[in-house]
C-alpha atoms as a PDB file:
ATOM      1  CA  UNK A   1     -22.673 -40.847 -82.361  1.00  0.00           C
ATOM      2  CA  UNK A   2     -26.106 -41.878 -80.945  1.00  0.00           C
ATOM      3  CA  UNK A   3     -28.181 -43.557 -83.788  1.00  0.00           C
ATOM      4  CA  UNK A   4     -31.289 -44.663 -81.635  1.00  0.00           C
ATOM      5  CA  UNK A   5     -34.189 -41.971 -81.142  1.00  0.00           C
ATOM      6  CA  UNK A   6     -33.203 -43.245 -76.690  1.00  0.00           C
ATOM      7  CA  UNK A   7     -29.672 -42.700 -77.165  1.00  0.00           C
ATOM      8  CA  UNK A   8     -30.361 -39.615 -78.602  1.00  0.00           C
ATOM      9  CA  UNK A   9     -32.408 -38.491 -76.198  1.00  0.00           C
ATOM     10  CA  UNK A  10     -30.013 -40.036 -73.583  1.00  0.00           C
ATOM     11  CA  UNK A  11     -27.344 -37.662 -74.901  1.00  0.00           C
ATOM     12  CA  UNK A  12     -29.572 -34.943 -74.695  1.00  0.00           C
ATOM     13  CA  UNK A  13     -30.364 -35.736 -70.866  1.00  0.00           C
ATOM     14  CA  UNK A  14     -26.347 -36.247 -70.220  1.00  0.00           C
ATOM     15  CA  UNK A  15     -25.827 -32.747 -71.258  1.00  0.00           C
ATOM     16  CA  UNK A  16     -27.800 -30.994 -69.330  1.00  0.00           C
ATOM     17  CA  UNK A  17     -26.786 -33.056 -66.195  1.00  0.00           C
ATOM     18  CA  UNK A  18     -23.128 -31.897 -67.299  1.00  0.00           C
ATOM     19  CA  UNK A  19     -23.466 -28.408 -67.080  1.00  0.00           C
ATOM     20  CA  UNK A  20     -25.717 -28.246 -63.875  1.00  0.00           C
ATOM     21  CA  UNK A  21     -22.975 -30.876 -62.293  1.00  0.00           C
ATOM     22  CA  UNK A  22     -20.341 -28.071 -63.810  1.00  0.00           C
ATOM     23  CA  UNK A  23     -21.855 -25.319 -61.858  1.00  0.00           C
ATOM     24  CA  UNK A  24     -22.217 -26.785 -58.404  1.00  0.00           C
ATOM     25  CA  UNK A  25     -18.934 -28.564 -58.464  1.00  0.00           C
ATOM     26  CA  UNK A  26     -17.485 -24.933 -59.576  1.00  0.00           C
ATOM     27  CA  UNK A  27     -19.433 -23.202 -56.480  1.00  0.00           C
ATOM     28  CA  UNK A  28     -18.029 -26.096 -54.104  1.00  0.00           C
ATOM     29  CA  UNK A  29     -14.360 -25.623 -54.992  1.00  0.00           C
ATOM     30  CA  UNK A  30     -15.153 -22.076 -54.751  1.00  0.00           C
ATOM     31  CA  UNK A  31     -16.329 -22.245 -51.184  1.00  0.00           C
ATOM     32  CA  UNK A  32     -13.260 -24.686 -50.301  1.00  0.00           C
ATOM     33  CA  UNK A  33     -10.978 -21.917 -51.555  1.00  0.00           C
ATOM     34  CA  UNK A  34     -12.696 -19.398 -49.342  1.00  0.00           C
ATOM     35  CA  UNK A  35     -12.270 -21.957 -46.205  1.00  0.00           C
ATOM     36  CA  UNK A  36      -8.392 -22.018 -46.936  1.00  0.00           C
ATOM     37  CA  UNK A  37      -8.304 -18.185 -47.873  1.00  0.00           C
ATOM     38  CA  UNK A  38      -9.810 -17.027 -44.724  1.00  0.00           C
ATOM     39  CA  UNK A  39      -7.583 -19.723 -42.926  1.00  0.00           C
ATOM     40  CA  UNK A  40      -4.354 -18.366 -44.507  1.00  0.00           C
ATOM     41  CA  UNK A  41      -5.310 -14.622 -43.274  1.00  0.00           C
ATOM     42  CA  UNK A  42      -5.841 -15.523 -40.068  1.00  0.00           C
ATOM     43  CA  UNK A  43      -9.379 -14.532 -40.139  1.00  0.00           C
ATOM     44  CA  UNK A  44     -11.386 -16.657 -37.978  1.00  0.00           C
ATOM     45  CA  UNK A  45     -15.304 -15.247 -38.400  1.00  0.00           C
ATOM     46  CA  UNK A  46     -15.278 -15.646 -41.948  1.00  0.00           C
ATOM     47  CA  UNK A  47     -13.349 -18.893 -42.031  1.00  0.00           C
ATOM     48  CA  UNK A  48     -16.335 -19.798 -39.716  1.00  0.00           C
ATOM     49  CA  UNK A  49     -18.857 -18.252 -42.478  1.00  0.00           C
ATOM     50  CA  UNK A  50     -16.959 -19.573 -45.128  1.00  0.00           C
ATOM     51  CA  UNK A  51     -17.029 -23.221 -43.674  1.00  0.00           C
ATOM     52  CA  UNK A  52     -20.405 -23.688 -42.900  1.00  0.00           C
ATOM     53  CA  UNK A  53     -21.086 -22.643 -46.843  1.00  0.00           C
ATOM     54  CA  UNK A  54     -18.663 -25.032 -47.757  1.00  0.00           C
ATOM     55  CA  UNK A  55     -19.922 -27.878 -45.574  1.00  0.00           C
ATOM     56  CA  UNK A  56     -23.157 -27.229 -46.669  1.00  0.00           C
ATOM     57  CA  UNK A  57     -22.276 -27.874 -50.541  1.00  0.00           C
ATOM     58  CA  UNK A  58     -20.029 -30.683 -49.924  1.00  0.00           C
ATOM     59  CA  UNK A  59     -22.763 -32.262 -48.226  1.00  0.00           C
ATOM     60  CA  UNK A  60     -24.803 -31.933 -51.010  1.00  0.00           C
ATOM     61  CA  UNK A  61     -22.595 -33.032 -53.358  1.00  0.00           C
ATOM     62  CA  UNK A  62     -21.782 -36.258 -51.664  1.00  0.00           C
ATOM     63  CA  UNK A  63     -26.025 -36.548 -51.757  1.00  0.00           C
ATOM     64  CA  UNK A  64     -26.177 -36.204 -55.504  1.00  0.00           C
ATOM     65  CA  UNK A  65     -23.086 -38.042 -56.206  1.00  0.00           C
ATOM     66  CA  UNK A  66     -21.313 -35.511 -58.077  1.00  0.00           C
ATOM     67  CA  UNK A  67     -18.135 -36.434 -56.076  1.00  0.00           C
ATOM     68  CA  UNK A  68     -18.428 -39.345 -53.760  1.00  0.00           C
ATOM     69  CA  UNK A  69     -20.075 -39.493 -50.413  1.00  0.00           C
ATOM     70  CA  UNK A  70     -16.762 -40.305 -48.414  1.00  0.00           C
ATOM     71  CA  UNK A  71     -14.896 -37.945 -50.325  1.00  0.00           C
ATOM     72  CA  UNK A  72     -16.866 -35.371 -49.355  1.00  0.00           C
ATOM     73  CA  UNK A  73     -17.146 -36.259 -45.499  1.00  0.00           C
ATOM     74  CA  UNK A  74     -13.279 -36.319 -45.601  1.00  0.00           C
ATOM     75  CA  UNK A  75     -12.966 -33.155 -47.359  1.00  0.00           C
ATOM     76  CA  UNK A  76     -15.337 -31.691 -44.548  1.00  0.00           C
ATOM     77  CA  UNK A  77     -13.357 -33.516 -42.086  1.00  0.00           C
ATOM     78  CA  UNK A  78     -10.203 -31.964 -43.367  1.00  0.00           C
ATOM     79  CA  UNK A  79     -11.507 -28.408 -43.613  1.00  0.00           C
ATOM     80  CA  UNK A  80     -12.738 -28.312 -40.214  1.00  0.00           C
ATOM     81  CA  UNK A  81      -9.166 -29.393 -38.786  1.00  0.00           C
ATOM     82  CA  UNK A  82      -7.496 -26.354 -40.555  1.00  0.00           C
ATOM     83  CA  UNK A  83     -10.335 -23.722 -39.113  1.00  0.00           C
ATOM     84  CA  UNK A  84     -10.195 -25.445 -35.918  1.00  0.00           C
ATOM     85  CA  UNK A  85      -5.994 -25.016 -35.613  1.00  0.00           C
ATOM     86  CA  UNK A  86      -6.663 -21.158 -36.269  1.00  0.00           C
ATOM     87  CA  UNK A  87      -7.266 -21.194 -32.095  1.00  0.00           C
END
């Protein structure tokens, strides 16, 4: 446990960034599963829709750092090569 009035407050800080990190790496995995939902119907508007939400977060997240910045362009990469098979 923290005993220092900045470790404390450190603690404090690390908490809140864990449940805002929770919540957008929640929404991003949500919008990947949409990408490979639509994909897997055979739907190809909303795959469309659902990709550009999902490139849109991953971007993002790769910005922040909540997952790393080549992970994300190769998740982005990958995602686009399953919509763009649908042709």
């Amino acid at each position: 446990m923290a005993n220092h009035a900045s470790a404390l407050k450190r603690a404090r800080q690390d908490e809140k960034l864990r449940i805002q990190h929770r919540s957008q790496k929640s929404a991003m995995r949500s919008a990947i599963k949409a990408v490979h939902t639509a994909v897997a119907v055979g739907d190809k508007a909303v795959a469309n829709e659902a990709l550009k939400t999902a490139i849109s977060l991953l971007d993002r997240a790769g910005r922040k750092h909540l997952i790393h910045p080549s992970q994300a362009s190769r998740r982005v990469s990958r995602l686009n090569t399953h919509v763009k098979a649908m042709a």
